[in-house]
C-alpha atoms as a PDB file:
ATOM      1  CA  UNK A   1     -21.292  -1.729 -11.165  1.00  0.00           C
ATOM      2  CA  UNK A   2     -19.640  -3.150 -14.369  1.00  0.00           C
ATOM      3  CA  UNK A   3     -16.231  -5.087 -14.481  1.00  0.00           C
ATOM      4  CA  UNK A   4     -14.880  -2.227 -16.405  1.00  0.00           C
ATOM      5  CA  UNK A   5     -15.496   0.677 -13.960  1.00  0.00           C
ATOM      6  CA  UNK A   6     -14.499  -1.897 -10.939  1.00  0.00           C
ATOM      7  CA  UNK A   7     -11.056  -2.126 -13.003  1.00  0.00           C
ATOM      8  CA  UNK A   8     -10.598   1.606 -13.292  1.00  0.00           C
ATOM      9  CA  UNK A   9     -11.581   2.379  -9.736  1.00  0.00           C
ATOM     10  CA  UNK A  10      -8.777   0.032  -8.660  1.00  0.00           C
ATOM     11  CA  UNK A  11      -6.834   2.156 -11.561  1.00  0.00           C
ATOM     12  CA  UNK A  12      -7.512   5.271  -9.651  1.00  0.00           C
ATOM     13  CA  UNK A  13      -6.759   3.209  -5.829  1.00  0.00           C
ATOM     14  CA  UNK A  14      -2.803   2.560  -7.394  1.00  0.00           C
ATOM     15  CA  UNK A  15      -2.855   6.170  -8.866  1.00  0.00           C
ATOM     16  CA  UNK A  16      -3.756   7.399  -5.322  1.00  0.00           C
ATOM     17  CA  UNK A  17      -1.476   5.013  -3.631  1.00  0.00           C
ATOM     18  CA  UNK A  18       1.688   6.076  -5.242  1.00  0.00           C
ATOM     19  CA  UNK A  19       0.545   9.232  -5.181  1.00  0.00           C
ATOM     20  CA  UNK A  20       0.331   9.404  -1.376  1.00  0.00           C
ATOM     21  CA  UNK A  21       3.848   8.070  -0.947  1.00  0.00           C
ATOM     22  CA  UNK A  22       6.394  10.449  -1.537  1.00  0.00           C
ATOM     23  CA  UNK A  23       9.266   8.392  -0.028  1.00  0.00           C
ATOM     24  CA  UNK A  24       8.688   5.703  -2.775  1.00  0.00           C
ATOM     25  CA  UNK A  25       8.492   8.258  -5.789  1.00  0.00           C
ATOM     26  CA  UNK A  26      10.427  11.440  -4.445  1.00  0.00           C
ATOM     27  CA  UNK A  27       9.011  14.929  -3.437  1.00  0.00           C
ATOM     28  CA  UNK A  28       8.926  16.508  -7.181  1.00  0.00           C
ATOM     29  CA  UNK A  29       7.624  13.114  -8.437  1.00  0.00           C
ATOM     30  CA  UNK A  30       5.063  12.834  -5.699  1.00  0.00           C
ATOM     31  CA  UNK A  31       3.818  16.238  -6.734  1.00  0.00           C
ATOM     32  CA  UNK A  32       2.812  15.860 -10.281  1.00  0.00           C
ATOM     33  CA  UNK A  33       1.528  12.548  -9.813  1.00  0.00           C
ATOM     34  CA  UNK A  34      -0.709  13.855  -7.239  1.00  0.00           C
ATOM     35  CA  UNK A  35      -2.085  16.772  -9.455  1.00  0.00           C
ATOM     36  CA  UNK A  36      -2.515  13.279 -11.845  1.00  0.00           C
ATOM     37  CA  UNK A  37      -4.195  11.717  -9.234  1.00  0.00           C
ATOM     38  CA  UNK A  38      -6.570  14.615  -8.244  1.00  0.00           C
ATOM     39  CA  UNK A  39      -7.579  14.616 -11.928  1.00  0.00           C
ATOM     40  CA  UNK A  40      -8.126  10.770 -11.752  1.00  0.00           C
ATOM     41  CA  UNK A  41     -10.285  10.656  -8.691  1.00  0.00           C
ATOM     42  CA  UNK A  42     -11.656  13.864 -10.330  1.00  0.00           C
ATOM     43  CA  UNK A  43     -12.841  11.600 -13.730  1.00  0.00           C
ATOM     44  CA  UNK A  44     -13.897   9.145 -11.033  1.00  0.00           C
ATOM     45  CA  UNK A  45     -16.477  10.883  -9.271  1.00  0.00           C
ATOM     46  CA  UNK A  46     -17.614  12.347 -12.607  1.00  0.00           C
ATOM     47  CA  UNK A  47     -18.010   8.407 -13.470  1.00  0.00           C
ATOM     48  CA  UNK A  48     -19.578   7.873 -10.267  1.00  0.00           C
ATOM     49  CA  UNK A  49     -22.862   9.587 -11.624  1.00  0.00           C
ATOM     50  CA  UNK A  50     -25.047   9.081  -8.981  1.00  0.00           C
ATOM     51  CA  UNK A  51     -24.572  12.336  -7.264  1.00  0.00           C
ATOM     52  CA  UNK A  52     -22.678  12.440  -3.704  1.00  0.00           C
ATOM     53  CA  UNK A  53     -24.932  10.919  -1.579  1.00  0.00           C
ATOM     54  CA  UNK A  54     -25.746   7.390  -4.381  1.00  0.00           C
ATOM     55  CA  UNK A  55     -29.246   6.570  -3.455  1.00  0.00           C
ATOM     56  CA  UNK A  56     -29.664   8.649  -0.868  1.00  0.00           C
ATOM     57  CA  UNK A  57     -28.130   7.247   2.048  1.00  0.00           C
ATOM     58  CA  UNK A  58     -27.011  10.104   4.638  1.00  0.00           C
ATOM     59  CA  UNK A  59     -23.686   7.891   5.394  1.00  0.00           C
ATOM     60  CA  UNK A  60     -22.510   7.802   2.382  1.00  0.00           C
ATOM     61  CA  UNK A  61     -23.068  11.623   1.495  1.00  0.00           C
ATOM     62  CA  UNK A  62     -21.478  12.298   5.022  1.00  0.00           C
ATOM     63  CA  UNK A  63     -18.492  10.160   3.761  1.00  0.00           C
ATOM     64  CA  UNK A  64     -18.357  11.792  -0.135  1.00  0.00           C
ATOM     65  CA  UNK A  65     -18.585  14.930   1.298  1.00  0.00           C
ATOM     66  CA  UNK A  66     -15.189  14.503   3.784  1.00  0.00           C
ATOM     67  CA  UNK A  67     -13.446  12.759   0.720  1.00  0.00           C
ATOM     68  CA  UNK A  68     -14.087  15.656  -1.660  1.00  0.00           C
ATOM     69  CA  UNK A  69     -13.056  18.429   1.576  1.00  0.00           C
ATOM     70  CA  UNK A  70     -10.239  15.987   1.857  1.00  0.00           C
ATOM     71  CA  UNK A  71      -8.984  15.944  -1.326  1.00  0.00           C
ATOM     72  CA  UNK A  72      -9.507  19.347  -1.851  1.00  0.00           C
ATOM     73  CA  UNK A  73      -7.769  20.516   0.972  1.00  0.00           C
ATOM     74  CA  UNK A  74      -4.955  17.948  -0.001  1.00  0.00           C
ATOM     75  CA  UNK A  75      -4.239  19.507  -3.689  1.00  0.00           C
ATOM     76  CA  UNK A  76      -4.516  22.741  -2.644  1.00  0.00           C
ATOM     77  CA  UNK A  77      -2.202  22.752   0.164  1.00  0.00           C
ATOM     78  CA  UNK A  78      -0.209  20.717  -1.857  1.00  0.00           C
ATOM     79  CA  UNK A  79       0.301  23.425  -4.486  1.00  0.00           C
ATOM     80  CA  UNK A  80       0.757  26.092  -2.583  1.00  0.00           C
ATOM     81  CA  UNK A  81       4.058  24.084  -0.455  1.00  0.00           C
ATOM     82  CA  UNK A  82       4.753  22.856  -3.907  1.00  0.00           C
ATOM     83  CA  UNK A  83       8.867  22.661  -4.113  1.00  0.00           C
ATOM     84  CA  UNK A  84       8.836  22.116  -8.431  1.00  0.00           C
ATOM     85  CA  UNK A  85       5.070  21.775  -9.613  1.00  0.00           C
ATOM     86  CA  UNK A  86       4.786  25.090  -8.721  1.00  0.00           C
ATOM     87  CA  UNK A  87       8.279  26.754  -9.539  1.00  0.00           C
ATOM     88  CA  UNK A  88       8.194  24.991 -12.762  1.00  0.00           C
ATOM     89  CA  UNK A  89       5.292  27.689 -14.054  1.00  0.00           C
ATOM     90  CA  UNK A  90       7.183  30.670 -12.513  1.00  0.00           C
ATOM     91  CA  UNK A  91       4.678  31.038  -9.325  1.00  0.00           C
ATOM     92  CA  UNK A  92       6.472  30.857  -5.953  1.00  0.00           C
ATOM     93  CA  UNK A  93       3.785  30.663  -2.588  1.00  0.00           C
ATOM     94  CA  UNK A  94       4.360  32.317   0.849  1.00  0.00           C
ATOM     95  CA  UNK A  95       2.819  31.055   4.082  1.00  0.00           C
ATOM     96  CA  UNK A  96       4.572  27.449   4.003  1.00  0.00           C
ATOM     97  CA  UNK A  97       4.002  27.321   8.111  1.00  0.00           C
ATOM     98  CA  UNK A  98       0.212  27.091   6.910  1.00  0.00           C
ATOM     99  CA  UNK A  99      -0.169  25.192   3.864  1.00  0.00           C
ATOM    100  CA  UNK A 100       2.433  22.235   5.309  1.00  0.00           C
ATOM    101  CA  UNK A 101       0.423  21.335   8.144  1.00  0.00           C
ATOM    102  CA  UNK A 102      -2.567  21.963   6.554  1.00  0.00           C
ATOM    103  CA  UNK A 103      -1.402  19.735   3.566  1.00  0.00           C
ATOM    104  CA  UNK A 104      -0.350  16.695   6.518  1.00  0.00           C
ATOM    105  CA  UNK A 105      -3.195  16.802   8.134  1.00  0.00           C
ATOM    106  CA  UNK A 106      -5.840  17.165   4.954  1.00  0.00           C
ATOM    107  CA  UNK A 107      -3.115  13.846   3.974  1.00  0.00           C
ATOM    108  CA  UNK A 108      -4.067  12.027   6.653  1.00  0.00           C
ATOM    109  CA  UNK A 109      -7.936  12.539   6.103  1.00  0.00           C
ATOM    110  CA  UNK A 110      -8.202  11.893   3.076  1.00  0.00           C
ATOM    111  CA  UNK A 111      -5.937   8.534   3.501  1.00  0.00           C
ATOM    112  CA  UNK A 112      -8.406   7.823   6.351  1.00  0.00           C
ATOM    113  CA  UNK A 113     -11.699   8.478   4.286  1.00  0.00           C
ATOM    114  CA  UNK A 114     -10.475   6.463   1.810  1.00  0.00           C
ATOM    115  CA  UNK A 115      -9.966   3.450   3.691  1.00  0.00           C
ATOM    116  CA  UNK A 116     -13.757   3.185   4.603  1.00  0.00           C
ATOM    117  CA  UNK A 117     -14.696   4.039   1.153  1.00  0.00           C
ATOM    118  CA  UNK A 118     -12.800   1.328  -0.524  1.00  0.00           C
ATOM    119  CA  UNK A 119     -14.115  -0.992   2.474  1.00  0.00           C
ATOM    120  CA  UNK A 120     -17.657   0.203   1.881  1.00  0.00           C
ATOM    121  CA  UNK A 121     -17.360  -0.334  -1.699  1.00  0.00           C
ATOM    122  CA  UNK A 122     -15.112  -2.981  -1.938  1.00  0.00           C
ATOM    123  CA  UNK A 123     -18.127  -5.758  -2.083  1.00  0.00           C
ATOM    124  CA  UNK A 124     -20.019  -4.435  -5.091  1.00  0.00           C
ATOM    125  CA  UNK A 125     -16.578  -4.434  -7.222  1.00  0.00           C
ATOM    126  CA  UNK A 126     -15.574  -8.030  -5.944  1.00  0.00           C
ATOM    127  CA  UNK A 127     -19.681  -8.874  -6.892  1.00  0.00           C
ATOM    128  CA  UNK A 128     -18.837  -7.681 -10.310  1.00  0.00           C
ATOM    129  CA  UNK A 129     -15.465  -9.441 -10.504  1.00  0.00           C
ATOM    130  CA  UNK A 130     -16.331 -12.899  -9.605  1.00  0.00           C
ATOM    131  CA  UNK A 131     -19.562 -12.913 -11.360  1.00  0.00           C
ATOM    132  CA  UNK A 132     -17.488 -12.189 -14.294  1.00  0.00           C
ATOM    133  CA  UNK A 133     -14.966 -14.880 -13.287  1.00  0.00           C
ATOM    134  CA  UNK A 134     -17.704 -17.367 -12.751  1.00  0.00           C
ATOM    135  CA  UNK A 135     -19.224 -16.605 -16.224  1.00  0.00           C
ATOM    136  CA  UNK A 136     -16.277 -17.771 -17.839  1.00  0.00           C
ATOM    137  CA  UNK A 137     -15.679 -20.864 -15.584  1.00  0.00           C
ATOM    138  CA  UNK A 138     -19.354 -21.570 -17.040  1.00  0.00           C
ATOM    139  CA  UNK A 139     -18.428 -20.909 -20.685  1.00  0.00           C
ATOM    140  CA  UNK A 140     -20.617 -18.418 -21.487  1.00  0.00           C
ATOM    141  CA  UNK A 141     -18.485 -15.389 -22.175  1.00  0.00           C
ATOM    142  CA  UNK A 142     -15.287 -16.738 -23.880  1.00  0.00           C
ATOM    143  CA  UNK A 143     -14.579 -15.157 -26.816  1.00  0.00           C
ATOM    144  CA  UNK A 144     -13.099 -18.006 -28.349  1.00  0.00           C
ATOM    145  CA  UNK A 145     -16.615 -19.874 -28.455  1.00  0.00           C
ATOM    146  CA  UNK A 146     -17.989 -17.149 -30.915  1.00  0.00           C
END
């Protein structure tokens, strides 16, 4: 993992996070910024490049898969009990006794999915970070010495 993809994947962990709080941003805030954040996490898995399940390890394929179930369960329950993403392209949904518990519960999922991948990950991006750190302690990637 390199520094710079450690630094967006904690990019798309605050995207997610403010995202998934919709008393800190407001409902019609909370909505667009989540159809940002499913585009985000969207790029991110796309950066990921080494396929759902990494180097083959059932675990981790077992986890990728419930994230991406998660999260798509999340956006599109999300859209459909949209109260201005939605009604701001002319489209109204029906079935709101549905999609709102579906959208709570696919919420709490992918929150909870999340959690273990950022713990399971977590190591290799703080690897990456201090090496980096430790590098420059050492002088040997200032860009002042060049």
């Amino acid at each position: 993992m390199k520094r710079n993809r450690a630094l967006f994947d904690a990019v798309v962990l605050v995207v997610y996070l403010v995202a998934a709080n919709p008393a800190l941003t407001g409902v019609p805030v909370h909505e667009f910024i989540g159809l940002g954040a499913f585009v985000v996490m969207g790029v991110h898995i796309v950066a990921s490049g080494d396929g759902l399940a990494g180097r083959g390890r059932a675990g981790r394929l077992a986890l990728n898969i419930v994230l991406l179930v998660a999260l798509a369960a999340c956006v599109v329950s999300g859209v459909m009990v949209s109260g201005a993403a939605l009604p701001s392209l002319g489209l109204y949904a029906t079935g709101y006794s549905f999609w709102d518990p579906l959208h709570a519960v696919a919420a709490k999922l992918l929150l909870a999915a999340l959690i273990v991948h950022v713990v399971v990950r977590a190591p290799a991006a703080l690897a990456v970070l201090r090496q980096r750190g430790s590098r420059r302690a050492a002088g040997g990637d200032c860009p002042m010495d060049n």
